[in-house]
N, C-alpha and C. Protein backbone atom coordinates (compact mmCIF):
# COMPACT_ATOMS: atom_id res chain seq x y z
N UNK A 1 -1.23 -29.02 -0.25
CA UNK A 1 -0.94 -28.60 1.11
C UNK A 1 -2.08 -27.74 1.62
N UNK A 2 -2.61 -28.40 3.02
CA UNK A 2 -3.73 -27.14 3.56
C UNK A 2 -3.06 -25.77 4.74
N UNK A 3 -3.65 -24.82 4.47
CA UNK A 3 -3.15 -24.56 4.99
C UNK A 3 -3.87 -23.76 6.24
N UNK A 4 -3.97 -23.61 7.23
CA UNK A 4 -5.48 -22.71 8.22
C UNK A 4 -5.70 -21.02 7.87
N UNK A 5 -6.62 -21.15 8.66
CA UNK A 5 -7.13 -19.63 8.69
C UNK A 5 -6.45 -18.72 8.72
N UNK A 6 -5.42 -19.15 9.96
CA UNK A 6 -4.85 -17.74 10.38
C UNK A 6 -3.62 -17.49 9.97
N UNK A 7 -3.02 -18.76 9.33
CA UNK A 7 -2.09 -19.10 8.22
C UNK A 7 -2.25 -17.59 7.04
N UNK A 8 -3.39 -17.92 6.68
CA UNK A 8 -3.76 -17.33 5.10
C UNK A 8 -3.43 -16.05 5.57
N UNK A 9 -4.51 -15.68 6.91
CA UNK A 9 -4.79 -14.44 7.43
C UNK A 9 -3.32 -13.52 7.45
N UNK A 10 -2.31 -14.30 8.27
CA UNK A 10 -1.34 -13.55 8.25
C UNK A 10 -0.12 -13.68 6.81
N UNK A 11 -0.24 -14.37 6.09
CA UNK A 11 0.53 -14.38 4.89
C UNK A 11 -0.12 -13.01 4.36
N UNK A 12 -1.73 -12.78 3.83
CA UNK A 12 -2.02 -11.49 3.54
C UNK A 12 -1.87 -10.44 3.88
N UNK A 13 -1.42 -10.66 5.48
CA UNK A 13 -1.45 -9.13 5.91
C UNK A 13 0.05 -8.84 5.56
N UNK A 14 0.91 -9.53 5.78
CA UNK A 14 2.37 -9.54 5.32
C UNK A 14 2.16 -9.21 3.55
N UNK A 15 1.82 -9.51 2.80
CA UNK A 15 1.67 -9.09 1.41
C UNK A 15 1.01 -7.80 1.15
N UNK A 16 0.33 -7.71 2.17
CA UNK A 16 -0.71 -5.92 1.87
C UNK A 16 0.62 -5.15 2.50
N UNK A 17 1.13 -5.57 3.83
CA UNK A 17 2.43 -4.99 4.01
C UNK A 17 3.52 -4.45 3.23
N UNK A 18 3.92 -5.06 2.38
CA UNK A 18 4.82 -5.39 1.53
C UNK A 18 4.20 -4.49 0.61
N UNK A 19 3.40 -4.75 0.39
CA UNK A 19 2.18 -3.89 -1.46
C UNK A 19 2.89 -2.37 -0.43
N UNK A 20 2.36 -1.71 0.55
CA UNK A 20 2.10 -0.89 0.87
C UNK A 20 3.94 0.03 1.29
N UNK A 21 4.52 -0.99 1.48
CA UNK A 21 5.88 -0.39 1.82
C UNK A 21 6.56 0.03 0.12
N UNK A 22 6.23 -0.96 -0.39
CA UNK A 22 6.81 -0.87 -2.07
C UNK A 22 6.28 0.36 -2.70
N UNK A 23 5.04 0.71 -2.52
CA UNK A 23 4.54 2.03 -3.31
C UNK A 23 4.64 3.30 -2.40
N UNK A 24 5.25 3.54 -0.86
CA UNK A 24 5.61 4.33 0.11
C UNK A 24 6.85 4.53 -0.99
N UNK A 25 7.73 3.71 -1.22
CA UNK A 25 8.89 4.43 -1.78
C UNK A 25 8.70 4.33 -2.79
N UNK A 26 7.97 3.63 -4.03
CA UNK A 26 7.93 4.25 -5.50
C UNK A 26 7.61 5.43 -5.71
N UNK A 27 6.39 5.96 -4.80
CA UNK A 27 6.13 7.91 -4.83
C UNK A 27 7.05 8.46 -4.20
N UNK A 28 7.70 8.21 -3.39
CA UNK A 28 8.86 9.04 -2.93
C UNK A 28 9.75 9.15 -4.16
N UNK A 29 10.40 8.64 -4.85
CA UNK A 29 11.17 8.54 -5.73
C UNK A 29 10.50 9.48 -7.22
N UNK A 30 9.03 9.47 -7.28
CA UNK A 30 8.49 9.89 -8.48
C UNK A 30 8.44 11.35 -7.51
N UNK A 31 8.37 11.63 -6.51
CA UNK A 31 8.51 13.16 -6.36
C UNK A 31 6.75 13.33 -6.24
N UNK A 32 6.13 12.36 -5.80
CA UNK A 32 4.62 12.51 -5.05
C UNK A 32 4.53 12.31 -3.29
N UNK A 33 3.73 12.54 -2.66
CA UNK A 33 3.68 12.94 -1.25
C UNK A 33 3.52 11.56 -1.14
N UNK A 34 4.15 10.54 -0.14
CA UNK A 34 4.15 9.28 0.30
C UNK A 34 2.59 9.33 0.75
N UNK A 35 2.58 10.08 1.68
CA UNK A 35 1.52 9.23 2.37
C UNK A 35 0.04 8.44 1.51
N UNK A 36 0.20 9.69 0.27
CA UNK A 36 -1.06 9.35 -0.96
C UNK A 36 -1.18 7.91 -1.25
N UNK A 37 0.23 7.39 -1.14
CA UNK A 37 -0.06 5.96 -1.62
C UNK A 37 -0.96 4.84 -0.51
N UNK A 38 -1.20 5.66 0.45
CA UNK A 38 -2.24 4.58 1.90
C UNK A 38 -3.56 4.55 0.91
N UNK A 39 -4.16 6.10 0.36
CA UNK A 39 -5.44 6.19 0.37
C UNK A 39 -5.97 5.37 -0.92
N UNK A 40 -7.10 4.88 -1.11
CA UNK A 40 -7.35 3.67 -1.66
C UNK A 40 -8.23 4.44 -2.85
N UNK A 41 -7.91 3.63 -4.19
CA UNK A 41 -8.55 4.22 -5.43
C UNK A 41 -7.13 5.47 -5.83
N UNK A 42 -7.19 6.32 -5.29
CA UNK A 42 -6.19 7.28 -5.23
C UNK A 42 -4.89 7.23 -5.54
N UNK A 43 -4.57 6.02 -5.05
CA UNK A 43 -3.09 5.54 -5.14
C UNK A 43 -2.62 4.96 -6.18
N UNK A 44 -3.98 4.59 -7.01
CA UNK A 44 -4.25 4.33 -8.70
C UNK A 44 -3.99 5.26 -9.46
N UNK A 45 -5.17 5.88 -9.03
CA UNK A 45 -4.99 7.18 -9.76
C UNK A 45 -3.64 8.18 -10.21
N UNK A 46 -2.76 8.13 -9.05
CA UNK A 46 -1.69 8.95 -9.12
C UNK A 46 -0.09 8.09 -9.53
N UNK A 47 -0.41 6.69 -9.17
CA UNK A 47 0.26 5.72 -10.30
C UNK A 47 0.27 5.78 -11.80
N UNK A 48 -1.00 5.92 -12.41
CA UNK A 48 -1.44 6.16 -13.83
C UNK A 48 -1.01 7.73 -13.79
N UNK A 49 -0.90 8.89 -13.47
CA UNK A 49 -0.96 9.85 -13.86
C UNK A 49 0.85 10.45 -13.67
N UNK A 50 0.99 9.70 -12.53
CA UNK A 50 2.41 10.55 -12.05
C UNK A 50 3.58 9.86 -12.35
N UNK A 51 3.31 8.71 -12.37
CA UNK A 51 4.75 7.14 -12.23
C UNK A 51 4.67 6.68 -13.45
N UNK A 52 3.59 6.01 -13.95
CA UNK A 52 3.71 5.75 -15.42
C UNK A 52 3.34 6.68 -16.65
N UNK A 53 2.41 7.18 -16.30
CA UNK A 53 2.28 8.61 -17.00
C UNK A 53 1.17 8.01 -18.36
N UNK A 54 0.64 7.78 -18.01
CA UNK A 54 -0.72 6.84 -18.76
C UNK A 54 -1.63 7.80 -19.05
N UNK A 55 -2.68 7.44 -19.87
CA UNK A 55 -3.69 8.23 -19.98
C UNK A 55 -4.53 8.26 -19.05
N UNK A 56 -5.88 8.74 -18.96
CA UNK A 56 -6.64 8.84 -17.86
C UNK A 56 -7.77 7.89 -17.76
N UNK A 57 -7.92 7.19 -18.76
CA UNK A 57 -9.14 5.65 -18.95
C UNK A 57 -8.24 4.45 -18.75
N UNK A 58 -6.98 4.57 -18.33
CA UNK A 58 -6.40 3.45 -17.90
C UNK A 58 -6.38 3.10 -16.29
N UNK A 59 -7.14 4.45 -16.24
CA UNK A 59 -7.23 3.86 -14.51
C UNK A 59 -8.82 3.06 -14.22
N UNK A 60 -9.95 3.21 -15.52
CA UNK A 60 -11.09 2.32 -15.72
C UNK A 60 -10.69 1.12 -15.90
N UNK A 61 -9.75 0.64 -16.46
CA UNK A 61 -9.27 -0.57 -16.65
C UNK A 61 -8.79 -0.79 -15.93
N UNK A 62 -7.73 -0.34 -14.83
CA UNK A 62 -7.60 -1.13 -13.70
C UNK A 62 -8.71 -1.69 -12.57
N UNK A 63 -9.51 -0.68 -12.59
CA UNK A 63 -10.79 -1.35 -11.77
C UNK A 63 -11.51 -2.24 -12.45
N UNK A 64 -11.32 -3.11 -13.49
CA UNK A 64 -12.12 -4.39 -13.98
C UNK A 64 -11.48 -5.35 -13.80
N UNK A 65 -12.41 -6.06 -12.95
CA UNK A 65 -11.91 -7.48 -12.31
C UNK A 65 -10.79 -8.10 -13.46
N UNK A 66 -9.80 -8.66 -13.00
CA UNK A 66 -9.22 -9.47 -13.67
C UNK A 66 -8.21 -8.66 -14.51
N UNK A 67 -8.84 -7.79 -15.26
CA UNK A 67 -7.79 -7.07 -15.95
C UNK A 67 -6.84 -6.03 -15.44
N UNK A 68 -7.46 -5.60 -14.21
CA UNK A 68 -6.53 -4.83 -13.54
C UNK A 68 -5.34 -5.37 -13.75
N UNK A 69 -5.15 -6.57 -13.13
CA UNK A 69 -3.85 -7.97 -12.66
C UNK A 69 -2.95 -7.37 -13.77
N UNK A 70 -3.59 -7.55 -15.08
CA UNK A 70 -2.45 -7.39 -16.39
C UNK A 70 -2.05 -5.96 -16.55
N UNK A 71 -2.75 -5.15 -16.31
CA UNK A 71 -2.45 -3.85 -16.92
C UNK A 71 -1.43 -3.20 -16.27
């Protein structure tokens, strides 16, 4: 199935939507300031440190292509 440009365009923005509403209330719930989850890199950071409670080189591994996905 093909599908157009603006097809794709707006399925993504609806999914960054979605990404962005889902982690608005996962930090609310962990007892971190919502808005942190907009700012970019950051919102990693305080995922690994505050929500899952990970070490601090697991947020290097999320920034490597591909492996982020799994971790």
């Amino acid at each position: 199935m093909y599908l157009s440009v603006p097809v794709l365009i707006t399925l993504l923005v609806i999914a960054f939507i979605g990404w962005q509403i889902g982690l608005w209330t996962i930090f609310k719930k962990a007892g971190v300031t919502s808005w942190k989850s907009i700012v970019p890199f950051y919102n990693i950071w305080l995922w690994n440190k505050c929500v899952i409670h990970k070490p601090w080189w697991w947020f290097l591994l999320f920034l490597v292509p591909y492996l982020g996905i799994f971790m």
